[in-house]
N, C-alpha and C. Protein backbone atom coordinates (compact mmCIF):
# COMPACT_ATOMS: atom_id res chain seq x y z
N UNK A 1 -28.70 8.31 -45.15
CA UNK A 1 -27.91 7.11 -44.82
C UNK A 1 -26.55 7.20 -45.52
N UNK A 2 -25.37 6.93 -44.89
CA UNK A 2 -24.45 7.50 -45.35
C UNK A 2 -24.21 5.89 -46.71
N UNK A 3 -23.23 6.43 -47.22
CA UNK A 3 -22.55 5.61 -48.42
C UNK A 3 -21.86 4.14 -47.99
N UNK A 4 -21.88 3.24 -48.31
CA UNK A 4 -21.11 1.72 -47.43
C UNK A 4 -19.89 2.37 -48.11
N UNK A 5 -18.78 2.16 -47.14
CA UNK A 5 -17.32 2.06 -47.25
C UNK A 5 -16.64 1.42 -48.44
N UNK A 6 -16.16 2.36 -49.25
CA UNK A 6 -15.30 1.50 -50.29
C UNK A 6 -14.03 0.38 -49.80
N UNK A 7 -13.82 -0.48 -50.72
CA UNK A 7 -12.62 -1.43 -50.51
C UNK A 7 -11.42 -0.73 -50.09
N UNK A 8 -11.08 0.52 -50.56
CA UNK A 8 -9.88 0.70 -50.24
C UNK A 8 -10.18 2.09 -49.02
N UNK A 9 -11.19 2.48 -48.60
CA UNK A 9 -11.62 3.29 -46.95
C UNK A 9 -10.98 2.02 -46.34
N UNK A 10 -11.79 1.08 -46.33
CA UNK A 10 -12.24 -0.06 -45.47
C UNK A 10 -10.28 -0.64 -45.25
N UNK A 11 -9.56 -0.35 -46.30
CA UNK A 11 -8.02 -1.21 -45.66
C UNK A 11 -6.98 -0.20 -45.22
N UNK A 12 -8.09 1.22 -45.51
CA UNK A 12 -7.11 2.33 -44.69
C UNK A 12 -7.24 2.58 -42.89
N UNK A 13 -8.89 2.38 -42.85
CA UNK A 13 -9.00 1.96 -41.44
C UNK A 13 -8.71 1.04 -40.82
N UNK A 14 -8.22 -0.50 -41.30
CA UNK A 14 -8.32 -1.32 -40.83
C UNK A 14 -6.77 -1.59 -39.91
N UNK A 15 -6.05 -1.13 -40.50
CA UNK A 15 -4.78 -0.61 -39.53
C UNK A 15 -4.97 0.33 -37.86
N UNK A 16 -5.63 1.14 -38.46
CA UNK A 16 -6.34 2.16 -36.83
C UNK A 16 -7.14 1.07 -36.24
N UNK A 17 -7.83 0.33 -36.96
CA UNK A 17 -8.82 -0.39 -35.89
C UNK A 17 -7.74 -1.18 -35.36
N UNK A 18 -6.70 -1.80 -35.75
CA UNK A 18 -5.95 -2.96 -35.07
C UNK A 18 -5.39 -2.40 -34.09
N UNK A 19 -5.06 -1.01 -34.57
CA UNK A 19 -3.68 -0.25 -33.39
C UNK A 19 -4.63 -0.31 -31.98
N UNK A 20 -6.57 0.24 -32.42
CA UNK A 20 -7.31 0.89 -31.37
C UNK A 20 -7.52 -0.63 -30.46
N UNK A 21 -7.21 -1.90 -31.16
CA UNK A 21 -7.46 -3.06 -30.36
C UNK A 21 -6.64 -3.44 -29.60
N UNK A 22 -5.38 -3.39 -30.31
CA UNK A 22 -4.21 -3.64 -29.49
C UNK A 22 -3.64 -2.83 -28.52
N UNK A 23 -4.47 -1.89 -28.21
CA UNK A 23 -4.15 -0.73 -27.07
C UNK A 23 -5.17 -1.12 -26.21
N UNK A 24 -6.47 -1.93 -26.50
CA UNK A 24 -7.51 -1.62 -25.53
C UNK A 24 -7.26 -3.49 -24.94
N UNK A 25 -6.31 -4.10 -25.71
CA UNK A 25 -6.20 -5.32 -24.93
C UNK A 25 -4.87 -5.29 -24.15
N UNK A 26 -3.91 -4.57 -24.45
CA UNK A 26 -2.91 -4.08 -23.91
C UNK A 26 -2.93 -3.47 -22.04
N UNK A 27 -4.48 -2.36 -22.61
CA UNK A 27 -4.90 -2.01 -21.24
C UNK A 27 -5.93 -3.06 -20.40
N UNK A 28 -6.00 -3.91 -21.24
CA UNK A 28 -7.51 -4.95 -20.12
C UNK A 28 -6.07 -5.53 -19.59
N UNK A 29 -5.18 -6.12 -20.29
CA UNK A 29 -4.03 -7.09 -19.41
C UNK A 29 -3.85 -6.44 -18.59
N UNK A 30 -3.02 -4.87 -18.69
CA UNK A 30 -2.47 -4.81 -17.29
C UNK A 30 -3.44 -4.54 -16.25
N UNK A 31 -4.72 -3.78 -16.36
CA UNK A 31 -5.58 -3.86 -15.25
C UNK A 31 -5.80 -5.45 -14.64
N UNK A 32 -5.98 -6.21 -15.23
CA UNK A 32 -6.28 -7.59 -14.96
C UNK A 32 -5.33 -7.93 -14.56
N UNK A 33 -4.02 -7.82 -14.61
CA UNK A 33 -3.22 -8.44 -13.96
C UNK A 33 -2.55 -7.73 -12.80
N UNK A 34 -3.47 -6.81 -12.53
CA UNK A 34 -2.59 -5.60 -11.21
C UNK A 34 -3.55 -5.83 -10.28
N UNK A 35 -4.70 -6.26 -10.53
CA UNK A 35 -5.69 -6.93 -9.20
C UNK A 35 -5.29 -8.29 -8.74
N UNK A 36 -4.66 -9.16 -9.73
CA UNK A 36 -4.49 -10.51 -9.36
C UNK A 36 -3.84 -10.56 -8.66
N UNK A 37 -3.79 -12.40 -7.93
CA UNK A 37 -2.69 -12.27 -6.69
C UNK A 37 -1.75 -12.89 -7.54
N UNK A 38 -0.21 -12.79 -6.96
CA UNK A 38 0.57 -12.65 -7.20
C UNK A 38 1.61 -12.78 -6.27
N UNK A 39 2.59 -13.31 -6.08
CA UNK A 39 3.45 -13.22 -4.06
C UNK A 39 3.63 -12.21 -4.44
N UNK A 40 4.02 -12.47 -2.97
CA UNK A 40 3.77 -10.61 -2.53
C UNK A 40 5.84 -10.29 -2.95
N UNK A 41 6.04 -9.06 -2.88
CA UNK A 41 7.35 -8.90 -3.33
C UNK A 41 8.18 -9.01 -1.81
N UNK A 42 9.26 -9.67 -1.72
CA UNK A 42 9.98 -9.97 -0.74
C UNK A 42 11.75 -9.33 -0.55
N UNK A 43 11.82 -9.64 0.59
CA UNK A 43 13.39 -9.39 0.92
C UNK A 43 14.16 -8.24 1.04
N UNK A 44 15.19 -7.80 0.83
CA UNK A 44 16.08 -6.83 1.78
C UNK A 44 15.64 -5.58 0.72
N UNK A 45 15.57 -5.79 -0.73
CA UNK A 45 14.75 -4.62 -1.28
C UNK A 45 13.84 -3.61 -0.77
N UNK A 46 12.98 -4.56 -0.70
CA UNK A 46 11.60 -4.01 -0.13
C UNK A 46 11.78 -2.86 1.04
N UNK A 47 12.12 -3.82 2.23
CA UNK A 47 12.65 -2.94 3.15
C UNK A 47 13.44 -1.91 3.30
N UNK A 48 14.26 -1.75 2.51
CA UNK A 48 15.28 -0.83 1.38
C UNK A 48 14.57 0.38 1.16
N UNK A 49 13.50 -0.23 0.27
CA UNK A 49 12.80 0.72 -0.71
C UNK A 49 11.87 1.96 0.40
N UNK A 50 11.68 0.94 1.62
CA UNK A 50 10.23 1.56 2.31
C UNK A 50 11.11 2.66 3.40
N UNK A 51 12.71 2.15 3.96
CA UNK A 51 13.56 2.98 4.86
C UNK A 51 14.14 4.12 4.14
N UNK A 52 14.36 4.06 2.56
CA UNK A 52 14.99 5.34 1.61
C UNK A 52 13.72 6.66 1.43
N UNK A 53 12.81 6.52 1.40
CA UNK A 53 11.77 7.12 0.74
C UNK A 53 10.77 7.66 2.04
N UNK A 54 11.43 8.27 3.21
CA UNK A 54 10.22 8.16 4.28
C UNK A 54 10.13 9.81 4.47
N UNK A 55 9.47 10.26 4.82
CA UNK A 55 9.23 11.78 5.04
C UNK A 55 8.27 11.79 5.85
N UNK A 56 8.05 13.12 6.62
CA UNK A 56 7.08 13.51 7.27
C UNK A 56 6.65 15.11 7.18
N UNK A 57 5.54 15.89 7.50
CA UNK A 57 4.57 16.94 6.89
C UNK A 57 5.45 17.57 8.04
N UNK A 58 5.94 18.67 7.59
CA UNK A 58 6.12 19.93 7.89
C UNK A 58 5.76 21.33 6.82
N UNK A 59 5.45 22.65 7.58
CA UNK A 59 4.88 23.29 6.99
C UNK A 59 3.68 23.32 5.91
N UNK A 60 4.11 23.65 5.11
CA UNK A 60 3.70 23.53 4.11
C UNK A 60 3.83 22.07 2.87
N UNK A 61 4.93 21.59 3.35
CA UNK A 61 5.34 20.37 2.77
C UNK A 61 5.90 19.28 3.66
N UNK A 62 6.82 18.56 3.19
CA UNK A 62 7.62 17.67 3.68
C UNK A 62 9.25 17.27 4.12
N UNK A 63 9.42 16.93 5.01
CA UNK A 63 10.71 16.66 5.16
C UNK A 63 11.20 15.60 4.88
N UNK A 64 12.57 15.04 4.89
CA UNK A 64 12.77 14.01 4.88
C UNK A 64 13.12 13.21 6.22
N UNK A 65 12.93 11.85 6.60
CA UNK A 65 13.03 11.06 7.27
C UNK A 65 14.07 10.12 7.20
N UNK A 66 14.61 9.93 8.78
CA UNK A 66 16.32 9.03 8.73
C UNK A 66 15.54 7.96 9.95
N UNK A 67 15.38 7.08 9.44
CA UNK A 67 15.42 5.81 10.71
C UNK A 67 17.01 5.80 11.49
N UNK A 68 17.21 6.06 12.78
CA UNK A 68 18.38 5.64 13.55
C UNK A 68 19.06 4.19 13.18
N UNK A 69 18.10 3.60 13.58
CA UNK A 69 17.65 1.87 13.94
C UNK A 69 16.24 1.36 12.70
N UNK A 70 16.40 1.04 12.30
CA UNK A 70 15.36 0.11 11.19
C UNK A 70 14.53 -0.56 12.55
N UNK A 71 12.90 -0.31 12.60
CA UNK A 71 12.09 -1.68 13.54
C UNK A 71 12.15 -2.66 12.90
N UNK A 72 11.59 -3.88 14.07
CA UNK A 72 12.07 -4.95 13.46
C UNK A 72 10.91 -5.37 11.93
N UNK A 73 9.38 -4.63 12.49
CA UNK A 73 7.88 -4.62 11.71
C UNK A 73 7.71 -3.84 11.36
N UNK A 74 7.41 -3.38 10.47
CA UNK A 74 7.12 -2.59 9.61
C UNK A 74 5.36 -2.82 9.07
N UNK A 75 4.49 -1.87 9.73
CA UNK A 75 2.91 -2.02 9.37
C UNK A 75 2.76 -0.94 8.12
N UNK A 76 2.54 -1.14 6.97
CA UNK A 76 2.45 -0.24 5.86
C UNK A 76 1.14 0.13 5.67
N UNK A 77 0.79 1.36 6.26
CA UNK A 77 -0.91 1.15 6.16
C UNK A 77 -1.31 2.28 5.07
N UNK A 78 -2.12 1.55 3.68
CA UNK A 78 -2.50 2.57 2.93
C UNK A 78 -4.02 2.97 2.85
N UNK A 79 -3.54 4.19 2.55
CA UNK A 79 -4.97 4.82 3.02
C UNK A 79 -5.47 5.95 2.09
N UNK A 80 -6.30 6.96 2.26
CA UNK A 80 -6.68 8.24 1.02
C UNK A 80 -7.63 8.95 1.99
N UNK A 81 -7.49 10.34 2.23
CA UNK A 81 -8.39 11.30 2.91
C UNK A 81 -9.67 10.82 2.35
N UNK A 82 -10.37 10.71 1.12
CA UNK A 82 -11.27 10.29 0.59
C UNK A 82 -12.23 9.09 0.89
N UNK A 83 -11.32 8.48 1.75
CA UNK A 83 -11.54 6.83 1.99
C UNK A 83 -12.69 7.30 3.21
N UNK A 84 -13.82 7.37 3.72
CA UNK A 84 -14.81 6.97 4.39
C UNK A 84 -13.91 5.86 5.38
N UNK A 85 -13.76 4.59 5.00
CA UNK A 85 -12.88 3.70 6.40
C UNK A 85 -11.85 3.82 6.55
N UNK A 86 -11.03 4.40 5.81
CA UNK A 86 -9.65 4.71 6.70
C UNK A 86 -9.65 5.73 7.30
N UNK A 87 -10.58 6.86 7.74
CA UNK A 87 -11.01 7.50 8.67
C UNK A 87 -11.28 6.53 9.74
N UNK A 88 -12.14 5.82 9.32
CA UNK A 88 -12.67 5.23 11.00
C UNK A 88 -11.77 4.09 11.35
N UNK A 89 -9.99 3.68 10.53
CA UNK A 89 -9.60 2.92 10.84
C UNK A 89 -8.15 3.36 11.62
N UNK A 90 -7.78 4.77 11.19
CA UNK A 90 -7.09 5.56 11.86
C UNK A 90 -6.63 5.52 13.65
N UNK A 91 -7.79 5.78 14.00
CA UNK A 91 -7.33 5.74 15.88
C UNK A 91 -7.10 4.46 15.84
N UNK A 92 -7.86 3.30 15.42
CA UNK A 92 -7.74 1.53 16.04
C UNK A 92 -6.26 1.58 15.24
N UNK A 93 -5.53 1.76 14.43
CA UNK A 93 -4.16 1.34 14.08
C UNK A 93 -3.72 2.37 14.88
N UNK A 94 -3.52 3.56 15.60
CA UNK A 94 -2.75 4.53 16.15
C UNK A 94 -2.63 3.92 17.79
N UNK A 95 -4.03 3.26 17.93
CA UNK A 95 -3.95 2.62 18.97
C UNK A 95 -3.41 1.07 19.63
N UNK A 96 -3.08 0.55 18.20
CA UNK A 96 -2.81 -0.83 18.50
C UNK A 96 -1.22 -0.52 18.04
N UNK A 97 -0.68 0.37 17.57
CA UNK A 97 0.97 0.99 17.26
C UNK A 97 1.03 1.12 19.03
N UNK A 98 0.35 1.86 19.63
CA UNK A 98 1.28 2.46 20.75
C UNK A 98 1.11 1.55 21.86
N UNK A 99 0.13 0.83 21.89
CA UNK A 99 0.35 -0.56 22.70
C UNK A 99 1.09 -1.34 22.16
N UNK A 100 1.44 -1.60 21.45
CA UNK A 100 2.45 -2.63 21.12
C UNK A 100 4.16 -2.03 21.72
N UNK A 101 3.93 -0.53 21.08
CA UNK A 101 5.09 0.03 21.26
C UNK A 101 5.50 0.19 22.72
N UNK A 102 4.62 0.33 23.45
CA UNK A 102 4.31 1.10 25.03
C UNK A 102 4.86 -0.61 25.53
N UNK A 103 4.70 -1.64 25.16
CA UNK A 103 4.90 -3.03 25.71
C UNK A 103 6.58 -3.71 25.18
N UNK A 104 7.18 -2.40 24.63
CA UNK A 104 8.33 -2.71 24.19
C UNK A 104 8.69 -3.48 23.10
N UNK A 105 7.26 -3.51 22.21
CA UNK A 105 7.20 -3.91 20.85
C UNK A 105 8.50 -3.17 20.05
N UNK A 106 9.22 -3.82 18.83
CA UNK A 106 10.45 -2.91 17.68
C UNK A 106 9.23 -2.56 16.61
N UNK A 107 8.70 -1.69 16.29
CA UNK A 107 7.88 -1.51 15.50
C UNK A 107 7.45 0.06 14.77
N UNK A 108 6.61 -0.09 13.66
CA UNK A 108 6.67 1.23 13.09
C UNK A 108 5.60 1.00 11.94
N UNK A 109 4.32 2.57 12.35
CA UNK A 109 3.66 2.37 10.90
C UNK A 109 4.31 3.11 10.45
N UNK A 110 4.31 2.81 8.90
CA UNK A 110 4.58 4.18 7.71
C UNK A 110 3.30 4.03 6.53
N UNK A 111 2.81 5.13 6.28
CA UNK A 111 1.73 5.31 5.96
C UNK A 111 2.12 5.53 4.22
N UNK A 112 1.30 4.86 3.51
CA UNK A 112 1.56 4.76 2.03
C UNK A 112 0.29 5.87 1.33
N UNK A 113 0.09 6.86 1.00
CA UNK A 113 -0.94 7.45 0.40
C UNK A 113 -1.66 7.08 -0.82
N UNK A 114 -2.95 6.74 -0.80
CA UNK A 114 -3.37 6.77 -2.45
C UNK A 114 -4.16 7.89 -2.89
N UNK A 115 -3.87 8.84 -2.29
CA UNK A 115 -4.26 10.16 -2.61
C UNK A 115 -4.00 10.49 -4.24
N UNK A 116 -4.51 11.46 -4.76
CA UNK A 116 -4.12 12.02 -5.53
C UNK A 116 -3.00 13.39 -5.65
N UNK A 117 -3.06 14.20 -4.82
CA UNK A 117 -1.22 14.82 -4.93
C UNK A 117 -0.99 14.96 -2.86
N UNK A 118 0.50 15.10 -3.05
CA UNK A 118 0.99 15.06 -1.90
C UNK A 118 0.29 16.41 -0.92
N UNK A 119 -0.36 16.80 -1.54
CA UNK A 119 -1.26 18.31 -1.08
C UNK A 119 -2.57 17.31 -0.09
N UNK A 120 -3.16 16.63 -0.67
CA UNK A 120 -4.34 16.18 0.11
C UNK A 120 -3.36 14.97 0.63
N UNK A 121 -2.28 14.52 0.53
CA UNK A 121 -1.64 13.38 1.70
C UNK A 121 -1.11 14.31 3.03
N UNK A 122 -0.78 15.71 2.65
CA UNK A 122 -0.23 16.23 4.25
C UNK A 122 -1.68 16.01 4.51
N UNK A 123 -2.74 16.84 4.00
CA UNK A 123 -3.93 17.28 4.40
C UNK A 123 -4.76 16.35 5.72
N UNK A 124 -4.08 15.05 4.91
CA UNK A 124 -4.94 14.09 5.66
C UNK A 124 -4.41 13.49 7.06
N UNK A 125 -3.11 13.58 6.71
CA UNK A 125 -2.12 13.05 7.99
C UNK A 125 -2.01 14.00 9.13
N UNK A 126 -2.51 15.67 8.54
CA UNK A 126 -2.58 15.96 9.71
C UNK A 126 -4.06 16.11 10.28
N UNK A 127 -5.04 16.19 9.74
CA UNK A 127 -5.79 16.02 10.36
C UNK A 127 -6.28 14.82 11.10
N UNK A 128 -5.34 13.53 11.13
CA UNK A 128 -5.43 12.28 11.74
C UNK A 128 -4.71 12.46 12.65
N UNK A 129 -3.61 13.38 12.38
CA UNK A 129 -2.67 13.32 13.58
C UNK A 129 -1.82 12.33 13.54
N UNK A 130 -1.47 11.60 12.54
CA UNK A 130 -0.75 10.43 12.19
C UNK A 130 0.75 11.10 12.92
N UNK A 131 1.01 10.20 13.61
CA UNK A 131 2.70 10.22 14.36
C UNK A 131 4.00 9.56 13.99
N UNK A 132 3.29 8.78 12.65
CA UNK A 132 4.38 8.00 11.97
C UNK A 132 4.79 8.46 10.57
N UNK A 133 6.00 8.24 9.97
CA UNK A 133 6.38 8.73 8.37
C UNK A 133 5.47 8.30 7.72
N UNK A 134 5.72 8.65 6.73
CA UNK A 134 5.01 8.39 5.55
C UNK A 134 6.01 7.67 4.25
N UNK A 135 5.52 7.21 3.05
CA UNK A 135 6.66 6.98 1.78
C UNK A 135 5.94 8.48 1.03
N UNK A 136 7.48 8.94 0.82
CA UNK A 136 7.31 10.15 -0.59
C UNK A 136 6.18 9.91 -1.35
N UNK A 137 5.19 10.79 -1.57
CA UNK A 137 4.37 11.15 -2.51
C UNK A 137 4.67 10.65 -4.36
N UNK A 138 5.83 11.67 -4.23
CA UNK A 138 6.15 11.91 -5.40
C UNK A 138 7.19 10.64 -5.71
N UNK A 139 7.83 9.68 -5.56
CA UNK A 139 8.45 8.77 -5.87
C UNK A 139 7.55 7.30 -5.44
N UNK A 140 6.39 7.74 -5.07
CA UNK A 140 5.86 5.91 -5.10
C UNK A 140 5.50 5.29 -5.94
N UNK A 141 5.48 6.41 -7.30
CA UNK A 141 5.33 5.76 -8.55
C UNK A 141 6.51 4.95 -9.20
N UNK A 142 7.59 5.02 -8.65
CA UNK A 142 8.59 4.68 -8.80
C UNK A 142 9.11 3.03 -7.93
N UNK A 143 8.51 2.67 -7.29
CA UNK A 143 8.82 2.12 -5.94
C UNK A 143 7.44 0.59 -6.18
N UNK A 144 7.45 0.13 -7.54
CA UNK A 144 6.18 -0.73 -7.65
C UNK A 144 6.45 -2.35 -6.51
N UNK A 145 7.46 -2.66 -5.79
CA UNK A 145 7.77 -3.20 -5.02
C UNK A 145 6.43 -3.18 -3.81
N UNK A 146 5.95 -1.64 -2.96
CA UNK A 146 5.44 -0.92 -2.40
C UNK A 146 4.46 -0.86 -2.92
N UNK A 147 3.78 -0.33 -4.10
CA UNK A 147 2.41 -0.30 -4.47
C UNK A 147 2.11 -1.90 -4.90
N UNK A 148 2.72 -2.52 -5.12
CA UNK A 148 2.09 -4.22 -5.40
C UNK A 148 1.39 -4.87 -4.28
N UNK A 149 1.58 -3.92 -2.92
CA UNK A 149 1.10 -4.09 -1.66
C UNK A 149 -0.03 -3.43 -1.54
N UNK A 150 -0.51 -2.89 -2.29
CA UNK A 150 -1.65 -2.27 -1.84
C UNK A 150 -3.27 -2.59 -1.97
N UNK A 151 -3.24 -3.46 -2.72
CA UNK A 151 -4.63 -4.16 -2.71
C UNK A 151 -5.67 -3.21 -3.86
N UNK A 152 -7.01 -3.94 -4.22
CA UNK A 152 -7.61 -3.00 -4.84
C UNK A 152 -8.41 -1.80 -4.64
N UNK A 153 -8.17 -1.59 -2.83
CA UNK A 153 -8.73 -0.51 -2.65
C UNK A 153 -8.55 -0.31 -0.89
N UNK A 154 -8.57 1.01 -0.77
CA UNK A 154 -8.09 1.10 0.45
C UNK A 154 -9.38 1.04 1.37
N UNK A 155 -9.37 0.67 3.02
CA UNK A 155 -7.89 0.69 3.33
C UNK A 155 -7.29 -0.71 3.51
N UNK A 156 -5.69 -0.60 3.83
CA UNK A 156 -5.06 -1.56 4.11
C UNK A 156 -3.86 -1.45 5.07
N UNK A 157 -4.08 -3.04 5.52
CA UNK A 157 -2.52 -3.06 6.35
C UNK A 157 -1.32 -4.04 6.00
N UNK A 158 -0.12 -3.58 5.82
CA UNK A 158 0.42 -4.93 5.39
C UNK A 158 1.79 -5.64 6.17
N UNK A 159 2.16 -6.63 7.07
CA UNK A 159 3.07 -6.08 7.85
C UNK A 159 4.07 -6.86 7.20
N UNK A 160 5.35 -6.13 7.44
CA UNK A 160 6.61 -6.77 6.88
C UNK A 160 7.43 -6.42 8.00
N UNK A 161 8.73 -8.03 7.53
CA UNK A 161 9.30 -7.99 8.90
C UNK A 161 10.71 -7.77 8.28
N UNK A 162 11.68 -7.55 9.50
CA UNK A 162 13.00 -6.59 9.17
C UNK A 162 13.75 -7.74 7.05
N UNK A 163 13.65 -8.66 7.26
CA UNK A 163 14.15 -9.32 6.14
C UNK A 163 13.43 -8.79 4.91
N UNK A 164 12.07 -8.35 5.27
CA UNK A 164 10.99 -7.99 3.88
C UNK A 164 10.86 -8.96 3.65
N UNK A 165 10.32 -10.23 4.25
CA UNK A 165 9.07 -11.30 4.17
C UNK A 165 7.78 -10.32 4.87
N UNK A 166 6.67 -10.37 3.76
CA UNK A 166 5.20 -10.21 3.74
C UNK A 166 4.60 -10.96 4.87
N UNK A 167 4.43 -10.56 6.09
CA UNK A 167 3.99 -11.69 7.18
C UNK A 167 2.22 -11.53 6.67
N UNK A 168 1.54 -11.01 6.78
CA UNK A 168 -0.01 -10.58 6.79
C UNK A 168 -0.14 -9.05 5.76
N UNK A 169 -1.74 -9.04 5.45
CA UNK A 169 -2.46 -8.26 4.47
C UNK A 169 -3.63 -8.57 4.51
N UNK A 170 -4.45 -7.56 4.43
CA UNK A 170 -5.62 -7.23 4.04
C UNK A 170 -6.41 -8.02 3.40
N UNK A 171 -5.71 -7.95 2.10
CA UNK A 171 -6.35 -8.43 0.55
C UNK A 171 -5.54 -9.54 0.27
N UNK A 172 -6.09 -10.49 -0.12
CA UNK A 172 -5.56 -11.86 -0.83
C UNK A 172 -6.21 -11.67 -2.53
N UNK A 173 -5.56 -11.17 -3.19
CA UNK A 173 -5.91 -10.77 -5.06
C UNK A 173 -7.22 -10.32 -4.13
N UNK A 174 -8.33 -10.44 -4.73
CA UNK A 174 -9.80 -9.74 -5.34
C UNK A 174 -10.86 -9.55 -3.73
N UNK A 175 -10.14 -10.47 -2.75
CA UNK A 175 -10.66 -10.86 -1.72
C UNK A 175 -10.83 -10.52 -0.36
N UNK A 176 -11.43 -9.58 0.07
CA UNK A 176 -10.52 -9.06 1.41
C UNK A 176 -10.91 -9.34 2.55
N UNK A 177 -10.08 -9.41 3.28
CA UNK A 177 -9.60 -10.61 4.60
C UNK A 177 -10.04 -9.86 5.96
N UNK A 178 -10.23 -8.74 5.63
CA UNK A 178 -10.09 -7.66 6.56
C UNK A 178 -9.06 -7.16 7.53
N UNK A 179 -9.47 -5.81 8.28
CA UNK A 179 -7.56 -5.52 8.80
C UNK A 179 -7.55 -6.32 10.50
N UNK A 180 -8.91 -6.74 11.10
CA UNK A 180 -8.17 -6.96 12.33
C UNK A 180 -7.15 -8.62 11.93
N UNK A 181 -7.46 -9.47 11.20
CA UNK A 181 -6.66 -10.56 10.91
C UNK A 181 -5.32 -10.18 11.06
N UNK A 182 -4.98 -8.72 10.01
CA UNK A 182 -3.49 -8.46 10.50
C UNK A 182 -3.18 -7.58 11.48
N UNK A 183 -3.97 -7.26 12.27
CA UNK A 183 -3.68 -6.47 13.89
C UNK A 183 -3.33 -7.85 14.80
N UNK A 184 -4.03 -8.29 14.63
CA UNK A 184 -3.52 -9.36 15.29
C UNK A 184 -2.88 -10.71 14.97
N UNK A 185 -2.05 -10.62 13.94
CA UNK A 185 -1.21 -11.11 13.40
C UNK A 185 0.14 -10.08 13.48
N UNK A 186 -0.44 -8.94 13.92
CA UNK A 186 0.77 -7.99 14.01
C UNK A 186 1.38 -8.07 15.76
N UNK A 187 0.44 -8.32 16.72
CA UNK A 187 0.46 -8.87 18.08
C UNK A 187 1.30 -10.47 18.27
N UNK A 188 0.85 -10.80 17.47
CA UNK A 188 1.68 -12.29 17.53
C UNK A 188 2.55 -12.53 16.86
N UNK A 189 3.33 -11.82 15.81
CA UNK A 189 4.50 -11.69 15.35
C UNK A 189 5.66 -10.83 16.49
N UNK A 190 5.11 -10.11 16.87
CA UNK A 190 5.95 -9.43 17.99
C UNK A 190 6.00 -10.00 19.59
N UNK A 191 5.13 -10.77 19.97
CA UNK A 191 5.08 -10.90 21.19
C UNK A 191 5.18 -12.66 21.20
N UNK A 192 5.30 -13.24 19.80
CA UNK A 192 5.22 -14.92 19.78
C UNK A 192 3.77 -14.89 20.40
N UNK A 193 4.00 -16.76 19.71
CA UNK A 193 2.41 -17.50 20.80
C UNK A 193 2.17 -17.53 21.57
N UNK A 194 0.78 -17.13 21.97
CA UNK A 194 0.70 -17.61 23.40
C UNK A 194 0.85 -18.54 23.78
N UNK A 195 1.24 -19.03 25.05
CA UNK A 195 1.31 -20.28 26.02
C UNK A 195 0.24 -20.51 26.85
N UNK A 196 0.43 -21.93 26.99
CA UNK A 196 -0.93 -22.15 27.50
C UNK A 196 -0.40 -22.31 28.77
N UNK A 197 -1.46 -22.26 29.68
CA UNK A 197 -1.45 -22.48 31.30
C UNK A 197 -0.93 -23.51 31.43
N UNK A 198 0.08 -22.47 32.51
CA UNK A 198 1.37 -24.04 32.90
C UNK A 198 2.22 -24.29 32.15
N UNK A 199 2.15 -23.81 30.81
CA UNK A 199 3.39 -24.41 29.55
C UNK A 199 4.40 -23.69 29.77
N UNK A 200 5.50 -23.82 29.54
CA UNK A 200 6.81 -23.40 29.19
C UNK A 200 6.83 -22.38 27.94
């Protein structure tokens, strides 16, 4: 059985123990406060942030991406090769992009990765066949505007409109809403309400 700690062990550790506390409450805050809700981040930034940073998989890597024309929606859908449902959520967003688009929708996904390196984000985009940009790999750590959108776990959709007002999402903090709410919140932002029979 070892020896009880003398008075003066006991006030040499007691500094390390404070540092080892104040690091491990340091880290509970920010996890705790990166799930919470929070508004969502807004305005000409945002949109800024998501039109500077767009690329798409060539070769071996990536190129960069020039919007002509900014759409007016912007569907940010994040996702991870890893993800089990953003596999099976892939064609239903590829398919509800090109009907919208095919109906003369202004619109555009760009695909946010939560991959771990930009190696398994081509990996995945092309084996989806994804037809839309992507945000840089390597600068979305940079860009917390963009990841504050992403919810606690993929997948997700989030749509923003040309101003960067947050119209619809997935996740409300801890809660998730699921994605057809914003497919079709993404239909009725672009095409307005329906009218009823006979209405104006």
């Amino acid at each position: 059985m070892p020896a009880p700690a003398t008075t003066s062990e006991r006030r040499r550790r007691l500094p390390r123990a404070s540092a080892c506390l104040g690091l491990l409450l340091a880290w509970l805050a920010a996890t705790w406060g990166a799930g919470q809700a929070h508004p969502p981040p807004a305005g000409p930034a945002l949109r800024q942030a998501i039109a500077l940073h767009l690329v798409r998989p060539e070769g071996a890597g990536f190129v960069r991406e020039r919007w002509t024309r900014e759409p007016d929606i912007v569907a940010l859908y994040f996702g991870a090769g890893w993800c089990g449902p953003c596999h099976a959520f892939v064609p239903v967003l590829r398919r509800t992009r090109d009907a919208l688009r095919e109906a003369g929708a202004d619109t555009e996904v760009v695909y946010v990765s939560l991959d771990a390196t930009a190696s398994d984000m081509r990996h995945y985009m092309r084996r989806q066949e994804m037809p839309w940009p992507a945000i840089d790999h390597r600068r979305l750590r940079h860009l917390p505007a963009i990841q504050a959108l992403a919810g606690p776990a993929p997948p997700n959709l989030v749509l923003v409109d040309r101003e960067g007002k947050v119209l619809a999402g997935g996740w409300e903090g801890h809660r998730f809403r699921g994605l057809q709410p914003v497919l079709d919140a993404w239909g009725r932002a672009l095409t307005g309400p329906p009218q009823a029979p006979g209405g104006r």
